[in-house]
C-alpha atoms as a PDB file:
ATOM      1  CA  UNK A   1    -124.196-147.583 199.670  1.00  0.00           C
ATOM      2  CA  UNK A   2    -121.139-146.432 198.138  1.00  0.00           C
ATOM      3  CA  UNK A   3    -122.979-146.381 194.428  1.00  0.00           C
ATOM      4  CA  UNK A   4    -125.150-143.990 195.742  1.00  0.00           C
ATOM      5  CA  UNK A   5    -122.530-141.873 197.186  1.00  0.00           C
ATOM      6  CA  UNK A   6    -120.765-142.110 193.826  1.00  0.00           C
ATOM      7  CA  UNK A   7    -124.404-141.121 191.828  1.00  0.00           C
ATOM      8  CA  UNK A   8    -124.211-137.796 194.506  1.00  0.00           C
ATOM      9  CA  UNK A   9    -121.138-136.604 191.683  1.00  0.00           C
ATOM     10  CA  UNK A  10    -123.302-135.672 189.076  1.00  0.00           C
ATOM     11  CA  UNK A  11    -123.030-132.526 186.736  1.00  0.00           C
ATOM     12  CA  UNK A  12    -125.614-131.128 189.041  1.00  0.00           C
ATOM     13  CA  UNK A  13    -123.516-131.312 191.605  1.00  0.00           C
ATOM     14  CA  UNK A  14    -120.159-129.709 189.877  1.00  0.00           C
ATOM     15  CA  UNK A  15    -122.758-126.905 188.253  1.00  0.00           C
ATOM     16  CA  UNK A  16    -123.601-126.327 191.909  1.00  0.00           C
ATOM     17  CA  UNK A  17    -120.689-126.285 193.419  1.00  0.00           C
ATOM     18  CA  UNK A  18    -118.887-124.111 190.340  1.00  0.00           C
ATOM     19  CA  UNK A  19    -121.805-121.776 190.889  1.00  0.00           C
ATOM     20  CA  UNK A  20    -120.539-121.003 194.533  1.00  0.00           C
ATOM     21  CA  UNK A  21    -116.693-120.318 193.728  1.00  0.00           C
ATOM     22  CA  UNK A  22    -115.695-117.023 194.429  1.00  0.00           C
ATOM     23  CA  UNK A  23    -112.198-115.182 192.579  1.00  0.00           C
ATOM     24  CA  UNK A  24    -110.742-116.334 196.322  1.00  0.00           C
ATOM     25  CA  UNK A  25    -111.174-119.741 196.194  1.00  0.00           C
ATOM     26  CA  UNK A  26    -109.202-119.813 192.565  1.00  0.00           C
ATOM     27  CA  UNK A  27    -106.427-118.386 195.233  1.00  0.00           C
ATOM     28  CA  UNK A  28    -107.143-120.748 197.637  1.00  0.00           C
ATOM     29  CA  UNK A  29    -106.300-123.429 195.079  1.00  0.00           C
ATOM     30  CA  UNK A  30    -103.766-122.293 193.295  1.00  0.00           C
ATOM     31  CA  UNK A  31    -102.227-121.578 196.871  1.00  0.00           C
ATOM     32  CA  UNK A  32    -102.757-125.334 197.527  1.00  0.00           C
ATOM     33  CA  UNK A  33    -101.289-126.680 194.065  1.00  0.00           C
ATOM     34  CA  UNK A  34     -98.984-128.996 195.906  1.00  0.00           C
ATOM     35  CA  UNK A  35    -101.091-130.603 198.574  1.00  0.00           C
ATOM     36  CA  UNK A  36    -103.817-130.957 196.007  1.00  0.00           C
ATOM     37  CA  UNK A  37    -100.908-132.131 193.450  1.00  0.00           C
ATOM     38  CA  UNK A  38     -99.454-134.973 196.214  1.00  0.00           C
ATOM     39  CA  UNK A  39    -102.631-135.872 196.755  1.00  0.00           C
ATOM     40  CA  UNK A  40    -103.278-136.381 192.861  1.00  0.00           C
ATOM     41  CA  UNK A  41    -100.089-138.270 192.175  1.00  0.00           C
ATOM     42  CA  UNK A  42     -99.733-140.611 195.458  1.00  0.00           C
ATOM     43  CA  UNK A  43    -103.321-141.757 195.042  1.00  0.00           C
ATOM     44  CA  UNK A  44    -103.220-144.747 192.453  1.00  0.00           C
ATOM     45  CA  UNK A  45    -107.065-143.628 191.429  1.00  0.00           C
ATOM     46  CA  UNK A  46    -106.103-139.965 190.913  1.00  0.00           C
ATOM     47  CA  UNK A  47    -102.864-140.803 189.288  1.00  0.00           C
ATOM     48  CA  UNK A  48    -104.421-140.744 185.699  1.00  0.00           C
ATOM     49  CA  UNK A  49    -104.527-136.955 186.026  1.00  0.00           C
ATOM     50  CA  UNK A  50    -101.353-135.562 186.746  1.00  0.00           C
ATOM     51  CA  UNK A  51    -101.051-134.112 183.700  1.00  0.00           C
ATOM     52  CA  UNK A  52    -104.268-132.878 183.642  1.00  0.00           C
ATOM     53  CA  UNK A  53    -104.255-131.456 186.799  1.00  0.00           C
ATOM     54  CA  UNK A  54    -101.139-129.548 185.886  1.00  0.00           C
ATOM     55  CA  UNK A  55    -102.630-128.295 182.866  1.00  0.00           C
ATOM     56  CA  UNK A  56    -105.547-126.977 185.019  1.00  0.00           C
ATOM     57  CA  UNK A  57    -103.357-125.675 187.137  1.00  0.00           C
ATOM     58  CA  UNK A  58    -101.892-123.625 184.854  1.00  0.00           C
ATOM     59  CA  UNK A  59    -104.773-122.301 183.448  1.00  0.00           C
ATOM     60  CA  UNK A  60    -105.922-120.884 186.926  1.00  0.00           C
ATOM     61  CA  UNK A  61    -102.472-119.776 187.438  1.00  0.00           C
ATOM     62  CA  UNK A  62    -102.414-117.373 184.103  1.00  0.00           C
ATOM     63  CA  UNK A  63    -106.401-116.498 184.664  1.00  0.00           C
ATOM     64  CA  UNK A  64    -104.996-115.478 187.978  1.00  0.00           C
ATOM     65  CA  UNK A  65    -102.156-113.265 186.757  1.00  0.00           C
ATOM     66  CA  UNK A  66    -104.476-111.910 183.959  1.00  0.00           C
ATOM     67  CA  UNK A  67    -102.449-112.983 181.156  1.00  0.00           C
ATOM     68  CA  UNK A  68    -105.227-115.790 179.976  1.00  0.00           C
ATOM     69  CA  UNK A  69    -108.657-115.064 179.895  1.00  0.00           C
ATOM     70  CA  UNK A  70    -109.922-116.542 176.995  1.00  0.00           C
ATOM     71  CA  UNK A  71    -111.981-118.914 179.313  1.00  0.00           C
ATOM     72  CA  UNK A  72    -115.953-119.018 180.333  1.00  0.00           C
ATOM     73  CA  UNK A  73    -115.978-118.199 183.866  1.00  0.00           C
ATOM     74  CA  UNK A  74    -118.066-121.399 184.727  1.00  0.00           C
ATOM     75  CA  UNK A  75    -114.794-123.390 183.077  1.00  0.00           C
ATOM     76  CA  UNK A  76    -112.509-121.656 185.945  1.00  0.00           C
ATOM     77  CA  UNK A  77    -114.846-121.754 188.583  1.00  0.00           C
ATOM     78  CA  UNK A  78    -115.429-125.910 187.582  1.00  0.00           C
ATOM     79  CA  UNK A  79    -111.719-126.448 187.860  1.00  0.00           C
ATOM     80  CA  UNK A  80    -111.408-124.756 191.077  1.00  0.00           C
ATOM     81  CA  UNK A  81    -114.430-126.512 192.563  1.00  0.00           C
ATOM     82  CA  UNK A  82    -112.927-129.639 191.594  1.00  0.00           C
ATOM     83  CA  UNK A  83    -109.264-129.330 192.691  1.00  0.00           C
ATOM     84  CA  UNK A  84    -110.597-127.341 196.100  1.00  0.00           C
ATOM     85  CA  UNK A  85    -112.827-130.977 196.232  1.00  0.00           C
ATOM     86  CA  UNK A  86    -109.760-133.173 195.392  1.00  0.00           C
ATOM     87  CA  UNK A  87    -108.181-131.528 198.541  1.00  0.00           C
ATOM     88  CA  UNK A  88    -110.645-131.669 201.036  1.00  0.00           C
ATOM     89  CA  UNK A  89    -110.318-135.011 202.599  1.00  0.00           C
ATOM     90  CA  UNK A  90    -113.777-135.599 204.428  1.00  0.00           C
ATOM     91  CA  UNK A  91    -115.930-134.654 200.871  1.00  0.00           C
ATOM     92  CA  UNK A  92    -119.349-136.765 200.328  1.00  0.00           C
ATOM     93  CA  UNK A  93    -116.455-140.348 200.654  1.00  0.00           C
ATOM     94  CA  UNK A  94    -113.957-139.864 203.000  1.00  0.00           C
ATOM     95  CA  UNK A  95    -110.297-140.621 201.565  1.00  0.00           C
ATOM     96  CA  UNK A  96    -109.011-142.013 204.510  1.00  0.00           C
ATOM     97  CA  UNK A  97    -111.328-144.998 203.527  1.00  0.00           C
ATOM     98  CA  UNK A  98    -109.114-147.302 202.149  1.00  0.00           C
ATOM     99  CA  UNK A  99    -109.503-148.607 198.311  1.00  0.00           C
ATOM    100  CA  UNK A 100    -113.088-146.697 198.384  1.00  0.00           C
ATOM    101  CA  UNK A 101    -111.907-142.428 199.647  1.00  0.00           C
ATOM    102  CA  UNK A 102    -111.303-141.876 196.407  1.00  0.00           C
ATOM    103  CA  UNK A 103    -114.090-142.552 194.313  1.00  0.00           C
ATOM    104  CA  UNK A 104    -116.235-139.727 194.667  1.00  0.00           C
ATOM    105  CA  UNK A 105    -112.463-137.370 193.852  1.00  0.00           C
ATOM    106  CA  UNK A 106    -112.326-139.584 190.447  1.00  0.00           C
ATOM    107  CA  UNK A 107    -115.774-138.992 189.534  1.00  0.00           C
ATOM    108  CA  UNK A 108    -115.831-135.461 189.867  1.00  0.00           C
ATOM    109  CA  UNK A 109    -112.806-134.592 187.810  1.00  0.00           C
ATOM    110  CA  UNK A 110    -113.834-137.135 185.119  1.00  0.00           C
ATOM    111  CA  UNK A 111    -117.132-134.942 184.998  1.00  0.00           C
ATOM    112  CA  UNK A 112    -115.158-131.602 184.968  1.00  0.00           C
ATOM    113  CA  UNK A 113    -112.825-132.491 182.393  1.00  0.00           C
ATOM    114  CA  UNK A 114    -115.634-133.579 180.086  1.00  0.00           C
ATOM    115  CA  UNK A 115    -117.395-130.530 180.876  1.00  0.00           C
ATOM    116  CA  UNK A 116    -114.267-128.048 180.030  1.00  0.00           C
ATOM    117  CA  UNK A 117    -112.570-130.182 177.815  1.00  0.00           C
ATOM    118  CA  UNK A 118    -112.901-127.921 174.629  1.00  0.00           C
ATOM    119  CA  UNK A 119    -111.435-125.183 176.693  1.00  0.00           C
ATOM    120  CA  UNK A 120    -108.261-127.482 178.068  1.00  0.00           C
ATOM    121  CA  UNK A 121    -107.637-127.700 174.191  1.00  0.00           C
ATOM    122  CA  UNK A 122    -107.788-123.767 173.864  1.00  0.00           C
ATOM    123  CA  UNK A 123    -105.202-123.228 176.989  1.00  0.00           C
ATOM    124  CA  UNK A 124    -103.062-125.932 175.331  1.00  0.00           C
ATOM    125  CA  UNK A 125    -103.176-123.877 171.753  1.00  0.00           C
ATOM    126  CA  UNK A 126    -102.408-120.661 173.333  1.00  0.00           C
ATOM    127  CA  UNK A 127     -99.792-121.937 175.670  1.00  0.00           C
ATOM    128  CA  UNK A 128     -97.876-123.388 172.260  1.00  0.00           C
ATOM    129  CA  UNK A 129     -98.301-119.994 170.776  1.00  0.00           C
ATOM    130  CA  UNK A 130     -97.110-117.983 173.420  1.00  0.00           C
ATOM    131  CA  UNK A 131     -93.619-120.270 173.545  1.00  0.00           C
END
């Protein structure tokens, strides 16, 4: 059962769901950076991407402001979709499920970091030459 849930997170699923963000919902998550960032760091499954998330975080922060946007829009709108995922608690596996709520969270920012990954790098570079 819960295999199947977990085969739901595909890259269909994030290219969907990326496909639907809006410039709001980048608010709505940057706006929620530290539910969704609690949620990353007191989760032992989620903990691997605290740094990560940060760094996404970031990124959405200065597309936001307008001050970095050297980014494919489908980059933004994937990290949005997948932090705006990480904080809704009753997604395709409920969290509240214990040892098991988290799976389907795991899987789809695994996905979206592979998918933006080359752009991550970029932010990084440009973040190191703006200090």
């Amino acid at each position: 059962m819960f295999s199947k849930k977990k085969e739901e997170i595909d890259e269909k699923y994030l290219k969907k769901g990326a496909t639907q963000i809006k410039d709001g919902d980048i608010d709505i998550a940057v706006d929620n950076q530290k539910e969704i960032d609690d949620k990353i760091n007191n989760s032992g499954a989620l903990r691997k991407y605290t740094e990560l998330g940060k760094v996404m975080f970031g990124m959405l922060t200065d597309y936001r402001k307008g001050v970095y946007n050297h980014v494919p829009w489908f980059s933004i709108a994937a990290i949005a979709f997948a932090l705006l995922y990480v904080l809704n608690p009753l997604d395709i596996v409920p969290d509240f499920l214990p040892g098991i709520g988290y799976i389907d969270d795991f899987a789809l920012l695994t996905i979206t970091i592979r998918f933006i990954e080359t752009d991550l790098h970029k932010y990084l570079d440009w973040k190191l030459e703006e200090e």
